[in-house]
Every structure is written in C-alpha cells, then in structure tokens.
C-alpha atoms as a PDB file:
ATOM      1  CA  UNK A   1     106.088 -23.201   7.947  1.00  0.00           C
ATOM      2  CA  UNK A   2     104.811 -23.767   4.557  1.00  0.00           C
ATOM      3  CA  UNK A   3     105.531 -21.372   1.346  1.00  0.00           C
ATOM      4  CA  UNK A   4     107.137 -18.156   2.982  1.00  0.00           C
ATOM      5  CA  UNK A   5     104.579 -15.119   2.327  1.00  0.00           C
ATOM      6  CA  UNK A   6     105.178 -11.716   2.969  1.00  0.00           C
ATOM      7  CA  UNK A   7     101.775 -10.270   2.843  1.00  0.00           C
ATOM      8  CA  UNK A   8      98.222 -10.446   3.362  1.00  0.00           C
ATOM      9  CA  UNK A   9      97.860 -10.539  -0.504  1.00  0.00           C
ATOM     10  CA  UNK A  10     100.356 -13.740  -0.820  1.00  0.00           C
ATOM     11  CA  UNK A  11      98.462 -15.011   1.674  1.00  0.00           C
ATOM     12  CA  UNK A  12      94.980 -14.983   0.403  1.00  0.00           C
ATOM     13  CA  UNK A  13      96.266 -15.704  -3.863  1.00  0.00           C
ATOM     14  CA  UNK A  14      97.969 -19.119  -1.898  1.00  0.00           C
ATOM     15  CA  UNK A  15      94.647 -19.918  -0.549  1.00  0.00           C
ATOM     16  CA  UNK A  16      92.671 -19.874  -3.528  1.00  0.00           C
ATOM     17  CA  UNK A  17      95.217 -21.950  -5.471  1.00  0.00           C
ATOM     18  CA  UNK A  18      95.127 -24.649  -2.765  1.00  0.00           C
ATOM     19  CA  UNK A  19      91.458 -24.390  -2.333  1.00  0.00           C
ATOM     20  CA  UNK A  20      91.523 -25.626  -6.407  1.00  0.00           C
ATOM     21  CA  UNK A  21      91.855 -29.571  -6.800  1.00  0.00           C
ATOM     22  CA  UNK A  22      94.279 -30.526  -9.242  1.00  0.00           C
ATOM     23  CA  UNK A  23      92.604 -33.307 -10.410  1.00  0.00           C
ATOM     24  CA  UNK A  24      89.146 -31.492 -11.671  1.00  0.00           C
ATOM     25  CA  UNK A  25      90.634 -27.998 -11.943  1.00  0.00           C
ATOM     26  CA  UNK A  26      87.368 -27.421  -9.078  1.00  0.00           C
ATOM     27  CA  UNK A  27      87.478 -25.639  -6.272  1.00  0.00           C
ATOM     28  CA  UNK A  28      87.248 -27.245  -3.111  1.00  0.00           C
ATOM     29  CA  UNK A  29      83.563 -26.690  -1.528  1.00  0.00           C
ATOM     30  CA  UNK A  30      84.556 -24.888   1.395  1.00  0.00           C
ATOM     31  CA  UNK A  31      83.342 -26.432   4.601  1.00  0.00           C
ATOM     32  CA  UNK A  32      84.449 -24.412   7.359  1.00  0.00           C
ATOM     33  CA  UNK A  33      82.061 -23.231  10.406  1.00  0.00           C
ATOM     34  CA  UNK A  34      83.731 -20.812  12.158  1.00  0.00           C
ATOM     35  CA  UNK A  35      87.657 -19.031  12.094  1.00  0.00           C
ATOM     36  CA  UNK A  36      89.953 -20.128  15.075  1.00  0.00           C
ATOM     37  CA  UNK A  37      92.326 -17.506  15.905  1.00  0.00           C
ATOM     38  CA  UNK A  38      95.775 -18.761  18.328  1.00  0.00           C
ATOM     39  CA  UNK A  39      98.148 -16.356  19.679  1.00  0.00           C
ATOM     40  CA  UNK A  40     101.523 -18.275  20.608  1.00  0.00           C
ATOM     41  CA  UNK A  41     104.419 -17.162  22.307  1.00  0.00           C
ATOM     42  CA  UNK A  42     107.818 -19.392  21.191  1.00  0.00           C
ATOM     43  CA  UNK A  43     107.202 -21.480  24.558  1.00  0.00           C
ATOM     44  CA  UNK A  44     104.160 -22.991  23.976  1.00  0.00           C
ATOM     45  CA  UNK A  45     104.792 -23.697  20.161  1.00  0.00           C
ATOM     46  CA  UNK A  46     105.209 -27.503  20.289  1.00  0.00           C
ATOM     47  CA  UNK A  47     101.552 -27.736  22.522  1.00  0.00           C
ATOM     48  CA  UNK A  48      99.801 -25.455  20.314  1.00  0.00           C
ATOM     49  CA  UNK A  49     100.802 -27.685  17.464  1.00  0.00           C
ATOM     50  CA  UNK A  50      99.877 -30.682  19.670  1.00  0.00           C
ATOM     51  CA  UNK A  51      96.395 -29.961  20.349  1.00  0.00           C
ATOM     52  CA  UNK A  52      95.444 -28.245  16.846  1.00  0.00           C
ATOM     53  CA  UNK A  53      96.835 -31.630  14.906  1.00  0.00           C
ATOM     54  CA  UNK A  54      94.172 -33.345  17.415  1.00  0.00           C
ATOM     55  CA  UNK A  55      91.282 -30.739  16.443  1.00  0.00           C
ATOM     56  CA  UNK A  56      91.499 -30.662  12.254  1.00  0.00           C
ATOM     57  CA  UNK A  57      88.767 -33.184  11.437  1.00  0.00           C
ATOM     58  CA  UNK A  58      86.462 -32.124  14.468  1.00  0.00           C
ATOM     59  CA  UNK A  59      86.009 -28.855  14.002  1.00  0.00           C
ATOM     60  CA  UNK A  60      86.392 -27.371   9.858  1.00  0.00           C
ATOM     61  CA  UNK A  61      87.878 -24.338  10.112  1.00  0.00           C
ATOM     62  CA  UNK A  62      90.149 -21.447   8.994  1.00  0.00           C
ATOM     63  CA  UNK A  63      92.788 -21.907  11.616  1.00  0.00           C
ATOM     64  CA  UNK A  64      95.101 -18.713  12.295  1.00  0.00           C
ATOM     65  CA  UNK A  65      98.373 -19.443  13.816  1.00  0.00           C
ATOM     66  CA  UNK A  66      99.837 -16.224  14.902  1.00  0.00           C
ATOM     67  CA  UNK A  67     103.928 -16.649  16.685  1.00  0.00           C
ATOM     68  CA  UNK A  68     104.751 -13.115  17.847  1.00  0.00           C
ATOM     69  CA  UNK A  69     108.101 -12.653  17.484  1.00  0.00           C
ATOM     70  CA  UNK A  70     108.617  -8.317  18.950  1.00  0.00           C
ATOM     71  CA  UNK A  71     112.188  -8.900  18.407  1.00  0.00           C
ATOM     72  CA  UNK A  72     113.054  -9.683  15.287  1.00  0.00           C
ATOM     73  CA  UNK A  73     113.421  -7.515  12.249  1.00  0.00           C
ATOM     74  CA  UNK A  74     109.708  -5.554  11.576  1.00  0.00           C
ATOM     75  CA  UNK A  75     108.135  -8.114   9.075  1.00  0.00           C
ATOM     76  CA  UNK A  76     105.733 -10.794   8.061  1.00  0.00           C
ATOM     77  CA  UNK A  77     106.492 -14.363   7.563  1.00  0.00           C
ATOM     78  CA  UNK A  78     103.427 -16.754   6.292  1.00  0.00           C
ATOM     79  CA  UNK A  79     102.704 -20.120   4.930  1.00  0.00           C
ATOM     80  CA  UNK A  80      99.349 -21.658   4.239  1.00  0.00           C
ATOM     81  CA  UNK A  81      98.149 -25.055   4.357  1.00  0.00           C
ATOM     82  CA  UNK A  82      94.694 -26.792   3.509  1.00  0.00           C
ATOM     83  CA  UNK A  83      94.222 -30.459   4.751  1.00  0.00           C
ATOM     84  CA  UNK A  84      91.008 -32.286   3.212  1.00  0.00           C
ATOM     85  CA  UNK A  85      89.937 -35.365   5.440  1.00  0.00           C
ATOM     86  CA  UNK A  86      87.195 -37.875   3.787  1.00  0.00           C
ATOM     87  CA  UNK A  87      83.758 -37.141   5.686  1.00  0.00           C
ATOM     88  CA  UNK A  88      81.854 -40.457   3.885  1.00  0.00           C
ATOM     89  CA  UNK A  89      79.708 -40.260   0.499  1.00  0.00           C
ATOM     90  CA  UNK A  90      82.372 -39.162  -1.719  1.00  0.00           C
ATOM     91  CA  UNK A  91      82.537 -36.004   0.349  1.00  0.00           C
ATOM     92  CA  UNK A  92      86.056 -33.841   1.995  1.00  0.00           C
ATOM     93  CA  UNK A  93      85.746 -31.603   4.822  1.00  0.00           C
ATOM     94  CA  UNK A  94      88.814 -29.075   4.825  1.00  0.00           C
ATOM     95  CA  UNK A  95      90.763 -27.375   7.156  1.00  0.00           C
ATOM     96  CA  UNK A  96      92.990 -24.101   5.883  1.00  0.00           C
ATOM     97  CA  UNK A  97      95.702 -23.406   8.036  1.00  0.00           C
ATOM     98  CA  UNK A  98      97.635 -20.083   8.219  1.00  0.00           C
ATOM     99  CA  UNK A  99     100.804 -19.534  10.177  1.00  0.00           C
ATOM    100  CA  UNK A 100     102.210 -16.293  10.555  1.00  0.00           C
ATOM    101  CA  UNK A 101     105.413 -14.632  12.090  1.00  0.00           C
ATOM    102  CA  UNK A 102     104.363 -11.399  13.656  1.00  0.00           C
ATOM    103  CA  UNK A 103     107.696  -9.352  13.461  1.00  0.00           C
ATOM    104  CA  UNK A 104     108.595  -6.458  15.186  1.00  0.00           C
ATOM    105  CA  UNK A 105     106.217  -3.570  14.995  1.00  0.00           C
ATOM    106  CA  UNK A 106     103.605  -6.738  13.339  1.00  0.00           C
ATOM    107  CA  UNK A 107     103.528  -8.575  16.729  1.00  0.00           C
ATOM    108  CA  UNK A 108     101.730  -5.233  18.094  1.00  0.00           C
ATOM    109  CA  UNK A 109      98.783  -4.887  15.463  1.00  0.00           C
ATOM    110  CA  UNK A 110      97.981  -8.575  14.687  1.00  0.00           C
ATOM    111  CA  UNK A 111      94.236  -7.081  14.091  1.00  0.00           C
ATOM    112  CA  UNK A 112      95.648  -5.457  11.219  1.00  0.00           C
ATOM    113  CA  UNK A 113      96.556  -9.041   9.745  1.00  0.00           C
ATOM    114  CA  UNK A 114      93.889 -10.985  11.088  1.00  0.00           C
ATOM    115  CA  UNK A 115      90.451  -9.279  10.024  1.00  0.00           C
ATOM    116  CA  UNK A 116      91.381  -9.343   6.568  1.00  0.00           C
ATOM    117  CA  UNK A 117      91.816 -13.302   6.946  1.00  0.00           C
ATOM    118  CA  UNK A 118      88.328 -13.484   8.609  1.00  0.00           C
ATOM    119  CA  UNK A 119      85.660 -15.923   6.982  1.00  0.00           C
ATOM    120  CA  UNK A 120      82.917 -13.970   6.822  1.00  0.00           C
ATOM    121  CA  UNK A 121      79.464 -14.086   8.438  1.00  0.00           C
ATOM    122  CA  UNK A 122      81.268 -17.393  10.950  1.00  0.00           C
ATOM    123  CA  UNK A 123      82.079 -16.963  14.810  1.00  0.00           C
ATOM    124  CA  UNK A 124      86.031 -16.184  15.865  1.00  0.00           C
ATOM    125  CA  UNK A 125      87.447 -17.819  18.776  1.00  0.00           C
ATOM    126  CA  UNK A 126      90.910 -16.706  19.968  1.00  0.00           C
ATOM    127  CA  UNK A 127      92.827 -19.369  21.934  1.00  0.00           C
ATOM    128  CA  UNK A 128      95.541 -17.526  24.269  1.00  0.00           C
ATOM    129  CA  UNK A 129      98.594 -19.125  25.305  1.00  0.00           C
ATOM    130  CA  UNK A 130      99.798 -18.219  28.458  1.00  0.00           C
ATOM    131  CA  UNK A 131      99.125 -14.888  30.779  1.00  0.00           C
ATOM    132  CA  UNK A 132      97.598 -12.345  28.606  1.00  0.00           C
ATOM    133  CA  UNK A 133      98.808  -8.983  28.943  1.00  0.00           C
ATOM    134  CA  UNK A 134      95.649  -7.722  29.978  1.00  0.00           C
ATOM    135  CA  UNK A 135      95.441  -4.273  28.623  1.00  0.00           C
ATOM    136  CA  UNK A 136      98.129  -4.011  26.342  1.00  0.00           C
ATOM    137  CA  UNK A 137      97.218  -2.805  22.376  1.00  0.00           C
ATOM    138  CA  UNK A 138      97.881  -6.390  20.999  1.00  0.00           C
ATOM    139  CA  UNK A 139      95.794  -8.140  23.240  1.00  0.00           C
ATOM    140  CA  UNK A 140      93.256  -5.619  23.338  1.00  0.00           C
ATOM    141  CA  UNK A 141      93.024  -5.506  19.241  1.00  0.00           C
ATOM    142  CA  UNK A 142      92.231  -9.518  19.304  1.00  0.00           C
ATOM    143  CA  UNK A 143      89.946  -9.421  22.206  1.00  0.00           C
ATOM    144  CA  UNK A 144      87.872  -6.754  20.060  1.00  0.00           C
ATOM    145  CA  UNK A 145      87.897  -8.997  16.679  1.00  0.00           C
ATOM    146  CA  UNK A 146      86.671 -12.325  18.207  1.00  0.00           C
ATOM    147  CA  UNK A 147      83.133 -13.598  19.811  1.00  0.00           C
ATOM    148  CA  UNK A 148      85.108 -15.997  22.262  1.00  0.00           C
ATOM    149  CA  UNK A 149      88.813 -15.806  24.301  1.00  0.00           C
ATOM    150  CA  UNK A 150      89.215 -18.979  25.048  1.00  0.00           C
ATOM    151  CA  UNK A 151      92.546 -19.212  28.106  1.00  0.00           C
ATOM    152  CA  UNK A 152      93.948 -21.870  30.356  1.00  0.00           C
ATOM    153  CA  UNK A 153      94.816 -20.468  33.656  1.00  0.00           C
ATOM    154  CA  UNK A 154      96.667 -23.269  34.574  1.00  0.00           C
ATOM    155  CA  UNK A 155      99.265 -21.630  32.284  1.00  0.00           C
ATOM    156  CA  UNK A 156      99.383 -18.249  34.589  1.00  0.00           C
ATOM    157  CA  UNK A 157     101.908 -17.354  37.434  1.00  0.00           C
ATOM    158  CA  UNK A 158     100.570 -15.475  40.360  1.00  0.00           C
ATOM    159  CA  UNK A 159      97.058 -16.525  41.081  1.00  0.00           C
ATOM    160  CA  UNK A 160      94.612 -15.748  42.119  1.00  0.00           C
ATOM    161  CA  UNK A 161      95.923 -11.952  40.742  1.00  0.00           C
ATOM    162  CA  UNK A 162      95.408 -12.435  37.213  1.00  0.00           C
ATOM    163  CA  UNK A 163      91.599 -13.625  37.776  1.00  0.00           C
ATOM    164  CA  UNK A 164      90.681 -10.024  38.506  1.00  0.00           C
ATOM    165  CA  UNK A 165      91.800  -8.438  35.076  1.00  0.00           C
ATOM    166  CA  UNK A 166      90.279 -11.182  33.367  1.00  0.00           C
ATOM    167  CA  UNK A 167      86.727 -10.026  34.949  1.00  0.00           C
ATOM    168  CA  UNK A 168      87.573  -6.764  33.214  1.00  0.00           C
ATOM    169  CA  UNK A 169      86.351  -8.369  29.820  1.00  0.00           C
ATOM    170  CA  UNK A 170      83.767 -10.281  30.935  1.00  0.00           C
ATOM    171  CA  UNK A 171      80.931  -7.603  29.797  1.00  0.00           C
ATOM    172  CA  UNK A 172      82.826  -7.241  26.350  1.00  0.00           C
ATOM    173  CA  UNK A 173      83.975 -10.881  25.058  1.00  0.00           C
ATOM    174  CA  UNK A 174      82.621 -14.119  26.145  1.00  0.00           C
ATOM    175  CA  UNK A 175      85.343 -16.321  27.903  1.00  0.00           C
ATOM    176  CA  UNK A 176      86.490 -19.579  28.235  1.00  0.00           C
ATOM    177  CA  UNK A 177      88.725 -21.256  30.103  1.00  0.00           C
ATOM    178  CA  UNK A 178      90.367 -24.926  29.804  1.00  0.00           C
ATOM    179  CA  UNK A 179      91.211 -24.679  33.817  1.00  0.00           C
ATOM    180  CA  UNK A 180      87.496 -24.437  34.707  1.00  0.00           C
ATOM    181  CA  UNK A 181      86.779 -27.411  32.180  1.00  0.00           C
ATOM    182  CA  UNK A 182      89.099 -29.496  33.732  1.00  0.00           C
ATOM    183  CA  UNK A 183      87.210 -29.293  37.212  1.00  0.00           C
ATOM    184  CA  UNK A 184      83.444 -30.176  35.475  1.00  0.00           C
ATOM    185  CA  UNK A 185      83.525 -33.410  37.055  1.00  0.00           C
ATOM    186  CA  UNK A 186      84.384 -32.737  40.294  1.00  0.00           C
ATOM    187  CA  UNK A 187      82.331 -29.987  40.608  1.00  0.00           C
ATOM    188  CA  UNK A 188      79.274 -32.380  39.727  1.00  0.00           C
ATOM    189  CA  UNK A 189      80.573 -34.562  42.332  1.00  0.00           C
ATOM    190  CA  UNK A 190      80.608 -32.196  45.029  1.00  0.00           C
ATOM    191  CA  UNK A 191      76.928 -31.186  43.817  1.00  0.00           C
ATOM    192  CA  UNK A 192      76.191 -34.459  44.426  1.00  0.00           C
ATOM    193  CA  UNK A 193      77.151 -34.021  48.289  1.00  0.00           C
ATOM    194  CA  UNK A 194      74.360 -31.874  48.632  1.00  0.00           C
ATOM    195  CA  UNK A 195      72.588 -30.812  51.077  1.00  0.00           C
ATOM    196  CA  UNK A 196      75.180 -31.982  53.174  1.00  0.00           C
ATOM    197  CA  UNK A 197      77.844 -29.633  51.508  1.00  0.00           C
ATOM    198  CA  UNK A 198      75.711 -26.295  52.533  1.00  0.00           C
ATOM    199  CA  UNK A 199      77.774 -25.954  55.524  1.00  0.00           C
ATOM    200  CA  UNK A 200      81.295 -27.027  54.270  1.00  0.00           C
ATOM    201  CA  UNK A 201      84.032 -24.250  55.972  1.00  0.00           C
ATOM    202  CA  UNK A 202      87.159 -25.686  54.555  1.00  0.00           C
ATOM    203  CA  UNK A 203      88.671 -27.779  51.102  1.00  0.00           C
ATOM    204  CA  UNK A 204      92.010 -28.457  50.409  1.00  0.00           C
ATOM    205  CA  UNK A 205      92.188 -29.160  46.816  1.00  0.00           C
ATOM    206  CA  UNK A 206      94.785 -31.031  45.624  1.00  0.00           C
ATOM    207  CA  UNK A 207      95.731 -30.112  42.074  1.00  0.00           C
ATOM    208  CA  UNK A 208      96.930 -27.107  39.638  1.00  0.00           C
ATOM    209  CA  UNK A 209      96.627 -23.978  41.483  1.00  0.00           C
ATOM    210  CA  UNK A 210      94.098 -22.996  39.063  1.00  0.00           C
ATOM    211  CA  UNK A 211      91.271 -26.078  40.241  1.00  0.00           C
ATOM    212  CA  UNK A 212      92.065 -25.052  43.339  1.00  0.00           C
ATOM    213  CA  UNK A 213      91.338 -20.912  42.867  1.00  0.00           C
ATOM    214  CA  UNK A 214      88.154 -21.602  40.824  1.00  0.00           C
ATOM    215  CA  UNK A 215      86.780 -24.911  42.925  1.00  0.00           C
ATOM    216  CA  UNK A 216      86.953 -22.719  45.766  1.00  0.00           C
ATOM    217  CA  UNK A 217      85.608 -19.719  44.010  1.00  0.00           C
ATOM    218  CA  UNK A 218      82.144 -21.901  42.715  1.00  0.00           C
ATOM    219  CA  UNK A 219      81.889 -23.177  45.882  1.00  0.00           C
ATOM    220  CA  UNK A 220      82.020 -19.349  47.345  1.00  0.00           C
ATOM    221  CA  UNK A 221      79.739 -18.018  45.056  1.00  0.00           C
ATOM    222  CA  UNK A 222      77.287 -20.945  44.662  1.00  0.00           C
ATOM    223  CA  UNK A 223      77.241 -20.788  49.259  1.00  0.00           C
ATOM    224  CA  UNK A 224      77.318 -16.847  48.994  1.00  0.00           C
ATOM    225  CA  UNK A 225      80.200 -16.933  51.830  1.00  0.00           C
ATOM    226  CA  UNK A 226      83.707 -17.235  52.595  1.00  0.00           C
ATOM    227  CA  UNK A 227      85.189 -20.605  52.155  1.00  0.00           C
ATOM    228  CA  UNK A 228      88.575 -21.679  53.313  1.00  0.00           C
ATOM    229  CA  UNK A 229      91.152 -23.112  50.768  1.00  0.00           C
ATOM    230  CA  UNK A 230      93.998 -24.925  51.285  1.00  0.00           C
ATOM    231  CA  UNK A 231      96.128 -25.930  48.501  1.00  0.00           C
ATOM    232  CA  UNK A 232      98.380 -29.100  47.831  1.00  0.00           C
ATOM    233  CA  UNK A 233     100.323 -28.625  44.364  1.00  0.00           C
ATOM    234  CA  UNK A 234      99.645 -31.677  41.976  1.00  0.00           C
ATOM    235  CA  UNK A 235      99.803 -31.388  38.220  1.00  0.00           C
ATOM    236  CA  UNK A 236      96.377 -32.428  37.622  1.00  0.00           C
ATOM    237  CA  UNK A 237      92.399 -32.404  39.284  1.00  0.00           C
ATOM    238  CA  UNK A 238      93.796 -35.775  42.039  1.00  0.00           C
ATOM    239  CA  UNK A 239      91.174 -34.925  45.280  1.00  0.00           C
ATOM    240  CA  UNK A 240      89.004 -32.638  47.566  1.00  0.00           C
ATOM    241  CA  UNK A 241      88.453 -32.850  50.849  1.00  0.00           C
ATOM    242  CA  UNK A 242      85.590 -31.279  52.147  1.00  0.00           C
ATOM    243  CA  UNK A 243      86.261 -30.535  56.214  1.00  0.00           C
ATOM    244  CA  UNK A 244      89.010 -32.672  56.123  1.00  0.00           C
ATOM    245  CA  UNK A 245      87.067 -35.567  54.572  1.00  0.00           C
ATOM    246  CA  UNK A 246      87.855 -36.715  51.245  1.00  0.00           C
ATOM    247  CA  UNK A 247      85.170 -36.558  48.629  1.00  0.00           C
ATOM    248  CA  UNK A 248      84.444 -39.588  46.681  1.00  0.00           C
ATOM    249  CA  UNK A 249      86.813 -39.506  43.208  1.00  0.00           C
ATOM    250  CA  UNK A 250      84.335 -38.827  40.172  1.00  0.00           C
ATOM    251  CA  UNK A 251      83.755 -41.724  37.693  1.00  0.00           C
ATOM    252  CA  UNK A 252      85.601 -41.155  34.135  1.00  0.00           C
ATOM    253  CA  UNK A 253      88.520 -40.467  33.349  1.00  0.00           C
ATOM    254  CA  UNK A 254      90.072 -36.414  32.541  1.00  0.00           C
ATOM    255  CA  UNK A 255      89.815 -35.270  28.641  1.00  0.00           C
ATOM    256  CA  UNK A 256      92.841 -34.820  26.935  1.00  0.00           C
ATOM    257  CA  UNK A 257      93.756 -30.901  25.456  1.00  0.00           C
ATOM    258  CA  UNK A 258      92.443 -31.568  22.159  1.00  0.00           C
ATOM    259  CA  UNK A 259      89.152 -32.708  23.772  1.00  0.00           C
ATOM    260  CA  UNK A 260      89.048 -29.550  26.131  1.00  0.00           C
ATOM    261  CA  UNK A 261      89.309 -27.070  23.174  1.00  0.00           C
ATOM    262  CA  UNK A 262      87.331 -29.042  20.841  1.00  0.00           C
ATOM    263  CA  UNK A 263      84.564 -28.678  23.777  1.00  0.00           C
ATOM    264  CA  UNK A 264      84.626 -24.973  24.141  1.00  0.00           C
ATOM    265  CA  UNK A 265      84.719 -24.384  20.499  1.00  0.00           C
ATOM    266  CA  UNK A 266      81.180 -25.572  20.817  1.00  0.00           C
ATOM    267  CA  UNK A 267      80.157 -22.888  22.917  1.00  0.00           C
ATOM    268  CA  UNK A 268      78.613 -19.455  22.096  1.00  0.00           C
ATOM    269  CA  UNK A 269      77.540 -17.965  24.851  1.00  0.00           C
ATOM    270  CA  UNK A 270      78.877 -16.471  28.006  1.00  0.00           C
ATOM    271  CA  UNK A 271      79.503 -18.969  31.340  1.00  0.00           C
ATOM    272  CA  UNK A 272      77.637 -16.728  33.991  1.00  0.00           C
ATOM    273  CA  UNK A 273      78.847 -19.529  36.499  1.00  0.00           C
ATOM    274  CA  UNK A 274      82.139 -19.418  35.705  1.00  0.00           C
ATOM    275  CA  UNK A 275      82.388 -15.708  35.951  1.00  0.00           C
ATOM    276  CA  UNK A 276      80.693 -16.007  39.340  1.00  0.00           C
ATOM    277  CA  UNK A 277      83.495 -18.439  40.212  1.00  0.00           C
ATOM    278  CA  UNK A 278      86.126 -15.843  39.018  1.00  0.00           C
ATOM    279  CA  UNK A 279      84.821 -13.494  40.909  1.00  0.00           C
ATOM    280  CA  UNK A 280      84.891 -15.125  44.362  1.00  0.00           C
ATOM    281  CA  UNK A 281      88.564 -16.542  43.909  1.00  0.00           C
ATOM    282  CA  UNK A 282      89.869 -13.192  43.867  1.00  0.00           C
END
C-alpha cells in the first residue's frame, strides 16, 4: 500500500498531485474508459494482484481495490498509485490505482467510499472474489453502484446452491462470470456435434464443478429438457463425454485470468444465454 490515507479527501488531493508530471508541471491527460471496482477478501489478495498487474495497459482505468477487513479497528487505510505506460506517438495511457482498507463499521458501507471515487459519465464493473453474500448491505450497496458484477463461480462452495441467488440480480445488474468463459470453447464444440447432440441424455464433465453445473445447464436450456450430469473433479475444462462418448477436445489452448477479465470488461450488456444456463443448473 502506497501513502497511508485516511479519507476520501486524502485520497482524491493524492490523485491530482500524481496526475501532475513533474517534468512540465502538466497534468497528465487522463485516459481512462471506464472505473473497475474489486472487492477482496485477505484470501484471494495475492490473485487479485496477479491478474490486475496483467490488465493495466489493456484496459485504462480508475482501478478500486477495496480489502475488507470487519475486524479490525473502525477505519480507513488508502494509498494511491498512477502508472503511465507509452501508447506510441509521444503519447501515455494511465492507470490510477486506489487501494483501500475497509475497517470495521467501513467494510459494511464501501458505497459510501466508492461513489465519491467514481469517474464520471464511464461504466463500473465490480469484480467479486469469492461467494458473495448475496443479500447482505455490503454486497447489496456495490451491486447498486456498478453496470456489471463480474464473479467466478469456480471460487464458490456448494454448487449448484449459490446459482439460484445469483438469478436474484439478474433483472437489476448485468453479470458476468469467469466460470462460464472458461467453457466458450467447449461449448462451440459441442455445437458443432449438432444435430446429432439433440438427443444427448447424459455428460460427465470432467472439470471444476462450476463447467460442469453451467455445461450441463446450456445444454438443458438450449434442449428445453432434463439432462443427466455426472461429474469427475479436475482443476480445469479437461473433457465431455456425451452418452459415454468422448467429444473431440477443442482446438486452442485456455486463456489465462488476466485474459478472462480483460474479456468481460469488454462487455456491456446482459448474457441472456448465460442466465438461461444458470437457470437450468439449479
């Protein structure tokens, strides 16, 4: 953490002085297209920071770290950074990063902290780390600030459970998830089986319980019917056999994270399909 600041004030003076180049005594021209909002619990800390150091040249943004931390001592804890990468022609494109410590009684109204921060006029995406708490006042607050959640259900115990209070939000946030990304080319695979496919009663997925929920769910609500699943635990997308045959691996190899989120932070609008599939792996 940069600078320790204490308040949204501190926060926003810091910004302006690193937004001014010390060589020309000129502001920075500010070049970001949208404000990326992270929520992350102390266990995913070191992947957050992972796939954001992968994302800062892609996508120019206002990136806003937030670490809940209920426990500790009711506060604020911030530090800003701005990172200028060359884009060609003499020009920068810069990233502003702010981390903040949500404290105590902070971790429960991060709205409170984060509209201020807001670029104006630019879409918010909120990438979720781990099982949201699906109705609780600090998840609800974010979820009401931002155009896009963006989850991984890969990252969530008990599924298929979970999928069913995520279709709660569906009509008031659009949502994205890394764990439906990850199956895109399989699923164009198994499109390709068609028409031979229409009748398929059974897959057994082998992969993240996750693929295996929401292949099974697309395949349900593309057939309109019941489809078996069987599931053999793997840490990544590895096969699907459809009947007990195996379907022919898709060409390509699997995007990294970075890739994943820089993919959905491209998208605007809501994934009809992928709520279908939600729907049916419940």
């Amino acid at each position: 953490m940069a600078t320790a600041l204490a308040s949204i004030a501190e926060i926003e003076r810091e910004l302006g002085t690193q937004r001014i180049d010390p060589g020309s005594g000129e502001p920075f021209q500010r070049t970001s297209v949208m404000t990326h909002v992270a929520w992350v619990p102390e266990a995913w800390v070191e992947a957050a920071e992972d796939v954001l150091a992968g994302l800062a040249e892609r996508h120019p943004s206002r990136t806003i770290v937030l670490f809940p931390r209920p426990d500790a001592e009711d506060g604020l804890d911030g530090g800003v950074e701005l990172d200028c990468f060359e884009a060609g022609e003499g020009r920068q494109v810069c990233t502003e990063t702010i981390r903040l410590r949500l404290c105590g009684n902070r971790a429960e109204a991060p709205a409170s902290v984060v509209e201020p921060l807001l670029l104006p006029d630019l879409p918010v995406f909120l990438r979720w780390r781990g099982l949201p708490p699906f109705g609780e006042r600090h998840f609800e607050q974010l979820v009401e600030t931002v155009d896009r959640v963006i989850v991984d259900s890969t990252e969530w115990p008990g599924l298929p459970a979970p999928y069913a209070r995520l279709e709660e939000i569906f009509e008031r946030v659009a949502v994205s998830d890394i764990a439906w990304s990850r199956t895109s080319r399989w699923r164009s695979q198994l499109a390709s089986l068609w028409p031979g496919i229409a009748g398929v009663q059974r897959i057994k997925v082998t992969g993240t319980e996750a693929q295996a929920h929401l292949l099974a769910g697309w395949l349900r609500s593309r057939l309109r019917r019941e489809i078996e699943l069987e599931h053999e635990p793997a840490d990544s997308l590895v096969g699907v056999d459809v009947d007990g045959e195996p379907a022919p691996f898709p060409p390509g190899d699997p995007p990294d994270p970075s890739d994943l989120l820089s993919d959905e932070l491209e998208r605007f609008s809501r994934d009809r399909i992928y709520e279908e599939a939600v729907r049916a792996a419940v």
